[in-house]
Protein backbone atom coordinates (compact mmCIF):
# COMPACT_ATOMS: atom_id res chain seq x y z
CA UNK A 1 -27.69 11.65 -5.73
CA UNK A 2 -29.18 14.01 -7.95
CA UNK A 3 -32.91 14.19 -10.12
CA UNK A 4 -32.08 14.12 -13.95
CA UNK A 5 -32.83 17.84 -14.90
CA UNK A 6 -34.77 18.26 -18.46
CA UNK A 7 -30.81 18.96 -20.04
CA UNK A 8 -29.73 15.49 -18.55
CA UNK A 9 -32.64 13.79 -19.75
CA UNK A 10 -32.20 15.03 -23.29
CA UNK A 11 -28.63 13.61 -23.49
CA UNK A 12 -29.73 10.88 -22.08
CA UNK A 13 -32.44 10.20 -25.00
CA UNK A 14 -30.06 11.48 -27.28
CA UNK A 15 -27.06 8.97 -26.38
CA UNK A 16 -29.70 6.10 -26.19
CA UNK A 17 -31.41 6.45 -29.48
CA UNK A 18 -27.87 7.01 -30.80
CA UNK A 19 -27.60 3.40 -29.76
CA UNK A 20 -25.03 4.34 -27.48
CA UNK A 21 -26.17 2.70 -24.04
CA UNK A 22 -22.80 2.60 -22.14
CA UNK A 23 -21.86 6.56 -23.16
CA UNK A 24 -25.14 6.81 -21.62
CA UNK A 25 -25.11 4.84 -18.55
CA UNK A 26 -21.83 6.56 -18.19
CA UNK A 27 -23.43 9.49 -19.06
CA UNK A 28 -25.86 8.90 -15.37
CA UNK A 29 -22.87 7.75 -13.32
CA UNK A 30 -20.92 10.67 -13.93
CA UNK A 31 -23.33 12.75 -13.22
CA UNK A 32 -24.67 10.69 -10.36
CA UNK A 33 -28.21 10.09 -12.12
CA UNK A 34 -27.96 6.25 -10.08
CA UNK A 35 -32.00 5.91 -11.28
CA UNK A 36 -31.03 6.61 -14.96
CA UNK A 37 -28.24 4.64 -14.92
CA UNK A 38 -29.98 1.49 -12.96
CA UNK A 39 -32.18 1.19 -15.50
CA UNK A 40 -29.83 1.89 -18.63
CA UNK A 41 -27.67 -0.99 -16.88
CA UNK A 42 -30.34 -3.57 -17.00
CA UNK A 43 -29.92 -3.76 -20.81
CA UNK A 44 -27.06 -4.97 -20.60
CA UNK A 45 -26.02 -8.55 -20.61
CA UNK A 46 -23.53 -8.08 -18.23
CA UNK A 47 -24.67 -8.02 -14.87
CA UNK A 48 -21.38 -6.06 -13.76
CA UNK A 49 -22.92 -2.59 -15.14
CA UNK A 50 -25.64 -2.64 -12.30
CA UNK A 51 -23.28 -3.54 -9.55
CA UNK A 52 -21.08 -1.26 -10.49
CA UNK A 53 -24.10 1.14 -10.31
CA UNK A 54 -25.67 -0.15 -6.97
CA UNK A 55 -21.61 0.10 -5.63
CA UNK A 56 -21.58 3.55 -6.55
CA UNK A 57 -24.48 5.06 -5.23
CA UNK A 58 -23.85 2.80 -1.85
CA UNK A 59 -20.59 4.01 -1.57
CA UNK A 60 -21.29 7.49 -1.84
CA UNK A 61 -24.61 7.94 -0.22
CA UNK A 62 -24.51 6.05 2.94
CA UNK A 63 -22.33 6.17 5.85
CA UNK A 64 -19.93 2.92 6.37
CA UNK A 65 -21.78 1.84 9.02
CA UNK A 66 -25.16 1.79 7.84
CA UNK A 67 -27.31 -1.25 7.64
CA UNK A 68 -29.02 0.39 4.50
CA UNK A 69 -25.69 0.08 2.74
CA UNK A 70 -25.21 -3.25 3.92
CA UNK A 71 -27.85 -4.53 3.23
CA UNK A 72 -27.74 -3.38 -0.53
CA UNK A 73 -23.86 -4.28 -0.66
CA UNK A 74 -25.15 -7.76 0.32
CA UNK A 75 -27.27 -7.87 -2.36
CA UNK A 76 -25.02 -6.96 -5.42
CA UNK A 77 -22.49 -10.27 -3.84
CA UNK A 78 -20.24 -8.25 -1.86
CA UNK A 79 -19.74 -10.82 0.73
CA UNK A 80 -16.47 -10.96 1.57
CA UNK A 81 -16.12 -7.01 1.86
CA UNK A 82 -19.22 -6.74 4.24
CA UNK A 83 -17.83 -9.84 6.31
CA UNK A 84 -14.31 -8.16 6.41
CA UNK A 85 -15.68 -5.02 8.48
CA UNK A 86 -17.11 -6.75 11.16
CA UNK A 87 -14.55 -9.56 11.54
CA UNK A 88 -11.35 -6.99 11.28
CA UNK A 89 -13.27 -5.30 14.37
CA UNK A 90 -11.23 -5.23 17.88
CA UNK A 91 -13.71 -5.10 19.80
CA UNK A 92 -15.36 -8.60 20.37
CA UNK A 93 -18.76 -6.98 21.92
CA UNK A 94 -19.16 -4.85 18.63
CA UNK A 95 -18.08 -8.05 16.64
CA UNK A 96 -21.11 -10.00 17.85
CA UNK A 97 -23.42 -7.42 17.80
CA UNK A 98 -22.63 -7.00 14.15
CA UNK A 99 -22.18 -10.13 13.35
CA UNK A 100 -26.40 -10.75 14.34
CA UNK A 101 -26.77 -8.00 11.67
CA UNK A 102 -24.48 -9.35 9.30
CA UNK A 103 -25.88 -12.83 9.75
CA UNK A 104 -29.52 -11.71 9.39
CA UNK A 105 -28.71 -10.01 6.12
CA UNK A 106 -27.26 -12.77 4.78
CA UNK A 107 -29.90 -15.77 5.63
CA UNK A 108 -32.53 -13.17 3.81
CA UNK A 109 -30.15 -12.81 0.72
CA UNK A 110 -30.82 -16.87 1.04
CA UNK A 111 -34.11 -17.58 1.76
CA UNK A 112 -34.79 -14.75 -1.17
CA UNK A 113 -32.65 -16.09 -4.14
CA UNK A 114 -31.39 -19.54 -5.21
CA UNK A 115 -28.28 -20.99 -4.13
CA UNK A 116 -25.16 -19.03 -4.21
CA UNK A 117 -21.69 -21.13 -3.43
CA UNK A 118 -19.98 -17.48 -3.05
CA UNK A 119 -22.56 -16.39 -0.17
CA UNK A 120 -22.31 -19.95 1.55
CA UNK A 121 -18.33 -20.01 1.37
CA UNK A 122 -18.26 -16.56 2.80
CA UNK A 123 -20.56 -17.44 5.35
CA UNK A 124 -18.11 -20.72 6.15
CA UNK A 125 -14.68 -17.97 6.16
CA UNK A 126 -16.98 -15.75 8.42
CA UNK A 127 -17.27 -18.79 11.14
CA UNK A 128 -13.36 -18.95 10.53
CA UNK A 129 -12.46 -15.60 11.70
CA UNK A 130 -15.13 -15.01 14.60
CA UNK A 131 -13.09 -18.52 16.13
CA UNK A 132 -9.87 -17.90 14.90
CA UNK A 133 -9.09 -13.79 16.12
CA UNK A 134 -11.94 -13.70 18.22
CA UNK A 135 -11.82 -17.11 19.94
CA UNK A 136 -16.42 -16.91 19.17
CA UNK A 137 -16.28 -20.87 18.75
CA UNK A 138 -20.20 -20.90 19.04
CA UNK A 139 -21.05 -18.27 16.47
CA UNK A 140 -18.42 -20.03 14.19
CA UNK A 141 -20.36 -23.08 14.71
CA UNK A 142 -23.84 -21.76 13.78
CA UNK A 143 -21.50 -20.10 10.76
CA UNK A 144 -20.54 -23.42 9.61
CA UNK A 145 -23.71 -24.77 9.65
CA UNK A 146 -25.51 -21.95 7.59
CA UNK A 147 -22.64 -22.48 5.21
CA UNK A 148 -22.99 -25.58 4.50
CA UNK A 149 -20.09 -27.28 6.01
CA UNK A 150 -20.06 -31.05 5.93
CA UNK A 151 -19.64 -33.04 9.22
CA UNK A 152 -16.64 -34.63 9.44
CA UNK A 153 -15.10 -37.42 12.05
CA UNK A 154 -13.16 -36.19 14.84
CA UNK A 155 -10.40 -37.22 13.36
CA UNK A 156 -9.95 -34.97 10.42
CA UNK A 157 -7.63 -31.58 11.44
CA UNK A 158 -9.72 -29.39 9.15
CA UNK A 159 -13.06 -30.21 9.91
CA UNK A 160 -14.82 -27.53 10.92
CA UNK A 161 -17.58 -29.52 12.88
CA UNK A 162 -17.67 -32.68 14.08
């Protein structure tokens, strides 16, 4: 991460009133300017030019295992990535004391914006792996139920609860 010097800024302003707002945000990425180019990427109306730019500046500023980077990963819908690193873990203690993390992160992603199927479903696949590899029926169970999952009769195979 780098501050714009006065030569940056100028091509910045150049490339913008040039009309040319994705030279420029490219411009800032390039030249890891993540500030710059957070702000260029809010003018556009596609909301993949900021994740791109949050995924960036996460990826190459923070360790892996940082709650920081988490927490902003979390934030630009990378769900299923997050919930991959601490379900592929072998080690069922670290699993469960990342999976409080994890979890935590997630329910204030919730309570913060409106509803997301794509957090909830991840949520629901989380509570699928903790029981399935790691055999953590009741932290699937409290998975489930902050997913959304529907109770279901006894009877039914796939029911998650019942």
């Amino acid at each position: 991460v780098r501050m714009a010097t006065e030569e940056n800024l100028q091509t910045i302003q150049k490339l913008l009133v040039e009309g040319s707002k994705k030279e420029a945000w490219e411009y800032c990425m390039l030249n890891k300017l993540y500030i710059n180019a957070l702000i260029i990427s809010q003018q556009f109306r596609d909301p993949e030019y900021y994740k791109k730019t949050v995924e960036d500046y996460v990826n190459k500023t923070f360790a892996k295992d940082s709650n920081l980077r988490t927490m902003y990963l979390l934030s630009i819908e990378k769900f299923q990535e997050e919930i991959a690193k601490i379900t592929s873990l072998d080690n069922k203690l670290e699993v469960v004391s990342n999976w409080k993390e994890i979890i935590t992160l997630l329910l204030t992603i919730t309570i913060e914006n409106k509803y997301n199927p794509k957090l909830y479903q991840s949520i629901g696949k989380m509570g699928d792996v903790l029981w399935s590899k790691h055999d953590l029926v009741e932290l699937a169970h409290i998975c489930y139920l902050l997913g959304g999952s529907k109770l279901r009769p006894l009877s039914d195979k796939h029911a998650r609860i019942v």
